[in-house]
C-alpha atoms as a PDB file:
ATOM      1  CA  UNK A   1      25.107  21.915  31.559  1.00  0.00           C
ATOM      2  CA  UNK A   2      24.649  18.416  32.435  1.00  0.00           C
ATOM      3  CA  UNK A   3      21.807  16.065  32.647  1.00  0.00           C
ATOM      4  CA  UNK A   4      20.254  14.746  35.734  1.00  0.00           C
ATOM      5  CA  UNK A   5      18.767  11.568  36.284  1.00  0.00           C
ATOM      6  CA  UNK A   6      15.373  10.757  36.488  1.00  0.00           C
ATOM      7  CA  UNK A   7      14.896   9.985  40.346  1.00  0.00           C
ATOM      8  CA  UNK A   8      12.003   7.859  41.606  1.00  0.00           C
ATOM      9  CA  UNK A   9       8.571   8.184  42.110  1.00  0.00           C
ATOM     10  CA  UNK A  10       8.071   8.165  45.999  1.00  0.00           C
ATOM     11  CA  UNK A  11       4.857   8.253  47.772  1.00  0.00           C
ATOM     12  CA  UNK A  12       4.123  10.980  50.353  1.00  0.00           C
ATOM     13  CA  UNK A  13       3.736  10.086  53.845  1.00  0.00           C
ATOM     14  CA  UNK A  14       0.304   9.478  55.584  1.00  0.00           C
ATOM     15  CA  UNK A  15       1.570  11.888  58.307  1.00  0.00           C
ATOM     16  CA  UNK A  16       1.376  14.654  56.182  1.00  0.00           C
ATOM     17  CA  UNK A  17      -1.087  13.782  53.510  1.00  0.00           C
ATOM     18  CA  UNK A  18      -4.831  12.056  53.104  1.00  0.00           C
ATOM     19  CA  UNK A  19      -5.219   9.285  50.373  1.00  0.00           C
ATOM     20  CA  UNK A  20      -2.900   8.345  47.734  1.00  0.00           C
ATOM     21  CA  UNK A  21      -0.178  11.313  46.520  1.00  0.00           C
ATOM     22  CA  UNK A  22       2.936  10.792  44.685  1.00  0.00           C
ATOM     23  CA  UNK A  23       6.186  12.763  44.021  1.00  0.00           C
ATOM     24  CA  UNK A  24       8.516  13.488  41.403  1.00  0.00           C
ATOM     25  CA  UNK A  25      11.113  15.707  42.328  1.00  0.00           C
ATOM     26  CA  UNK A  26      12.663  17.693  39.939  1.00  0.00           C
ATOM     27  CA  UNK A  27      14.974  20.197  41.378  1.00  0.00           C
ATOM     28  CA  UNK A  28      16.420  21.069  44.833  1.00  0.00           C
ATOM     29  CA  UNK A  29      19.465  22.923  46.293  1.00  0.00           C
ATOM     30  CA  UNK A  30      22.738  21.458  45.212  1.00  0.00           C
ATOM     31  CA  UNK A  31      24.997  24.759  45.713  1.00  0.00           C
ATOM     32  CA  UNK A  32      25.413  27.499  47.799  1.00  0.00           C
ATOM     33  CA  UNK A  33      22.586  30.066  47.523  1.00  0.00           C
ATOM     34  CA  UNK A  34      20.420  28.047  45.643  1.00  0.00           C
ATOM     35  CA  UNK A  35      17.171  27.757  47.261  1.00  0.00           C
ATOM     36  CA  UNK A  36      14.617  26.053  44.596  1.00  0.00           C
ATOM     37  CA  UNK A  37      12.426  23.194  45.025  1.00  0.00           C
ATOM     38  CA  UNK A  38      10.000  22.220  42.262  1.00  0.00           C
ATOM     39  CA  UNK A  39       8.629  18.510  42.009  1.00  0.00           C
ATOM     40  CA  UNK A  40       5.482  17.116  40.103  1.00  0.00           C
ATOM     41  CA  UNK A  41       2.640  15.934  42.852  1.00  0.00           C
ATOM     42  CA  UNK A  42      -0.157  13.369  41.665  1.00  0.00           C
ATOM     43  CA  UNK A  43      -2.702  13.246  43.961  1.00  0.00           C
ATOM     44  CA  UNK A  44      -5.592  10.580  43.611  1.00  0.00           C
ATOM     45  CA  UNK A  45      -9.214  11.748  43.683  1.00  0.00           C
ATOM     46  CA  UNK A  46      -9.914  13.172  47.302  1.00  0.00           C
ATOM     47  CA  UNK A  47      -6.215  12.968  48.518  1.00  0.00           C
ATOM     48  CA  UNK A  48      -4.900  16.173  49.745  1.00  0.00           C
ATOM     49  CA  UNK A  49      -2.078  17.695  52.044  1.00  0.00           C
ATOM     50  CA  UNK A  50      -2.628  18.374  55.672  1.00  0.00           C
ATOM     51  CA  UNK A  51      -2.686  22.114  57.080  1.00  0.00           C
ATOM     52  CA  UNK A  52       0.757  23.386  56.066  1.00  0.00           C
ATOM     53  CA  UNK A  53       2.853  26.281  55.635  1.00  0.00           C
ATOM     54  CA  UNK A  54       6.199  27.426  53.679  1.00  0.00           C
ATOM     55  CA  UNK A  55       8.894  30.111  55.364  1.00  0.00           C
ATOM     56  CA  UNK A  56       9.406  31.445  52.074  1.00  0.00           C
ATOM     57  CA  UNK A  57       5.851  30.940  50.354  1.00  0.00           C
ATOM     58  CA  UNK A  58       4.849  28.522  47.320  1.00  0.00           C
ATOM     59  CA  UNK A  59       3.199  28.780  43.675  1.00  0.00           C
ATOM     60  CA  UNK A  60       1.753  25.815  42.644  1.00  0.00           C
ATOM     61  CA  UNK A  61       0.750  25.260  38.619  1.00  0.00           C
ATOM     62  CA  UNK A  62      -1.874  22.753  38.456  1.00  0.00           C
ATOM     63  CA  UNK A  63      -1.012  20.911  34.977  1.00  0.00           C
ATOM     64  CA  UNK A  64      -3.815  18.371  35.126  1.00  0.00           C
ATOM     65  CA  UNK A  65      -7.258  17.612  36.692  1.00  0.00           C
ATOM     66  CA  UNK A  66      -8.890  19.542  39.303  1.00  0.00           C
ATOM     67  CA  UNK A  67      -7.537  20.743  42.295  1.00  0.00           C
ATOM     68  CA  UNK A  68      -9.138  22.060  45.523  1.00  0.00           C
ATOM     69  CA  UNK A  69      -7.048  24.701  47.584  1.00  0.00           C
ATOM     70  CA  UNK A  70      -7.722  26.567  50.610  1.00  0.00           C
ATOM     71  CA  UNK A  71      -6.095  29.080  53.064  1.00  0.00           C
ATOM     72  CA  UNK A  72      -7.196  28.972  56.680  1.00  0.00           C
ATOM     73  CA  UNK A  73      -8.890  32.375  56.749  1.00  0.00           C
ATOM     74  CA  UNK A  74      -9.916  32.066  52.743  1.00  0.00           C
ATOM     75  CA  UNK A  75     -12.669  30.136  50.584  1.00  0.00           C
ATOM     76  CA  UNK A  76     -11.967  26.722  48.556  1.00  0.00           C
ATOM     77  CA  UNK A  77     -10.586  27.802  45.459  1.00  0.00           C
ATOM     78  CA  UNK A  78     -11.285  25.630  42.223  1.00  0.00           C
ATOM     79  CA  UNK A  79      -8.490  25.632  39.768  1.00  0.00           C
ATOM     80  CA  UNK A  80      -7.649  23.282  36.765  1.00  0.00           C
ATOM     81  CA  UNK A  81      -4.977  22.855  34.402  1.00  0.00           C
ATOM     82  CA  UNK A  82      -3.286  26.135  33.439  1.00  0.00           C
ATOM     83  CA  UNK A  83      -3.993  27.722  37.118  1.00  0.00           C
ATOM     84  CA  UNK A  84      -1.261  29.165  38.726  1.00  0.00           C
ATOM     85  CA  UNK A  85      -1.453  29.971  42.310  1.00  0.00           C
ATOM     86  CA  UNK A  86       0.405  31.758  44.985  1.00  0.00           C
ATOM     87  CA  UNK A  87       0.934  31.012  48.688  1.00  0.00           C
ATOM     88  CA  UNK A  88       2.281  33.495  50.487  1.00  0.00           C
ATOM     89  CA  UNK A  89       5.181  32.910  53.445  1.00  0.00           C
ATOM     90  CA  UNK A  90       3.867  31.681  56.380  1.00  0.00           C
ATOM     91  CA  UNK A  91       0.343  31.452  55.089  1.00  0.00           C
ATOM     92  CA  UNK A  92      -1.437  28.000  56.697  1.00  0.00           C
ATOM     93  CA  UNK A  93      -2.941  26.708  53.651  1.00  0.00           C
ATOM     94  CA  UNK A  94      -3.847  22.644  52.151  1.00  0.00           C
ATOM     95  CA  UNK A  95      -4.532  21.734  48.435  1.00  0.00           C
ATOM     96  CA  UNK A  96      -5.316  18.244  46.873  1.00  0.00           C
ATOM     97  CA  UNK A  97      -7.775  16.692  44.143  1.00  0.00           C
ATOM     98  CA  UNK A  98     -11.419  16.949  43.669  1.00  0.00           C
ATOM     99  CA  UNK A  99     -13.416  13.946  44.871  1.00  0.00           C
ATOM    100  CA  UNK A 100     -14.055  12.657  41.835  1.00  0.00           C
ATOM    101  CA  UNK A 101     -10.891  13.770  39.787  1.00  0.00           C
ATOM    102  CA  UNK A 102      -7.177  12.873  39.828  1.00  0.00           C
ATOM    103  CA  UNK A 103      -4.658  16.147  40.293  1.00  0.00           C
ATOM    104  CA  UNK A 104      -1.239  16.940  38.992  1.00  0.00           C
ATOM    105  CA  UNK A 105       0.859  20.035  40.255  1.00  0.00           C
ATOM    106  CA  UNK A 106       4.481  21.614  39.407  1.00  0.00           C
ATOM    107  CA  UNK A 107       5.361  22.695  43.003  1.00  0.00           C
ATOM    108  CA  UNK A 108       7.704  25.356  43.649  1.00  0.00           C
ATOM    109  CA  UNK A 109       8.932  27.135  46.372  1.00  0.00           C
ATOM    110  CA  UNK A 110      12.182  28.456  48.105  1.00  0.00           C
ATOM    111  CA  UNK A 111      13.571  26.980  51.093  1.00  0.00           C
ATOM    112  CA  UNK A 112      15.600  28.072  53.841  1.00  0.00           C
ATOM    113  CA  UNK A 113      19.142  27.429  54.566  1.00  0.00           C
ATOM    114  CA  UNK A 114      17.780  24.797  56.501  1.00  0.00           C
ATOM    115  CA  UNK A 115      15.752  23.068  54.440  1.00  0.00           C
ATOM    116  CA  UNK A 116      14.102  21.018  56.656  1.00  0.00           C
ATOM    117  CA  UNK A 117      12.609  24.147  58.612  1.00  0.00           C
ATOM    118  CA  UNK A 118      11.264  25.423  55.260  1.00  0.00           C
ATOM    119  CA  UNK A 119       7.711  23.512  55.423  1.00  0.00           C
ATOM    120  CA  UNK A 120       5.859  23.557  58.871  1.00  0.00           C
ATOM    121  CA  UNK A 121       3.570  20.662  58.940  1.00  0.00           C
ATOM    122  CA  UNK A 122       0.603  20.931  60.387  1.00  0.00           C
ATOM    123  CA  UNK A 123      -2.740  18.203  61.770  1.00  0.00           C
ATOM    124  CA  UNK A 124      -4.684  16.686  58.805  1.00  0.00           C
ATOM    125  CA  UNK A 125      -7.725  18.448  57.198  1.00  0.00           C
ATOM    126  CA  UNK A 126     -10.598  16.965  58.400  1.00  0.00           C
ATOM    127  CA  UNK A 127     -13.585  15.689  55.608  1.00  0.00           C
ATOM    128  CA  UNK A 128     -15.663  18.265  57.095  1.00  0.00           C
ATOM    129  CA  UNK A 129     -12.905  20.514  55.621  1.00  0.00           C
ATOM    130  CA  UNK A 130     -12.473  19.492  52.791  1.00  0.00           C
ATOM    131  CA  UNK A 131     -15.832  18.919  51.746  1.00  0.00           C
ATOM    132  CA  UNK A 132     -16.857  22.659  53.237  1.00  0.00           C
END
């Protein structure tokens, strides 16, 4: 057992996400076979991912505030602290805060051996999007 230390807060990159989102990471690959990656996201009222997908699929626990979340051929789901939810592989899919709320979520999700090819990134979600 050892104890890791706490690593920075970074912000998330405008290419890949609308409005103000931070991340704490808490866990990622360090030996062979391990695939996990969990962080904490904050997300700032109204700030929210762009259209994305994960090889190997993503849960999400939203811990605090309200969170909007939608798959391209699905409605807006509303979930708030306590919510769990589950994004299947390859399934194009955003998620962010309510308008008027800030957002915390535990993601999780497996990557591939190459980690980088584990998220596909994807054009931003328009307003019209996110407020339909």
């Amino acid at each position: 057992m050892e104890r890791q230390p706490r690593q920075p807060t970074t912000k998330n990159p405008p290419e890949r996400f609308t409005g103000d989102v931070w991340l704490d990471m808490i866990a990622a690959p360090r030996e062979p076979g391990q695939r996990l990656f969990a962080a904490m996201v904050r997300f700032a009222p109204g700030a929210r991912t762009a259209w994305h997908s994960h090889a190997l699929g993503q849960t999400l626990h939203i811990t605090h505030g309200v969170a909007w979340v939608q798959g391209r051929a699905g409605d807006k789901i509303v979930a708030t602290a306590g919510d769990t939810l589950y994004c299947p592989p390859g399934e194009e899919h955003w998620h962010g805060a309510a308008p008027d709320s800030f957002m915390e979520h535990l993601a999780m999700s497996d990557c591939l051996d190459d980690v980088s090819a584990s998220t596909t990134w994807l054009k931003h979600v328009t307003d019209e999007e996110y407020q339909s």
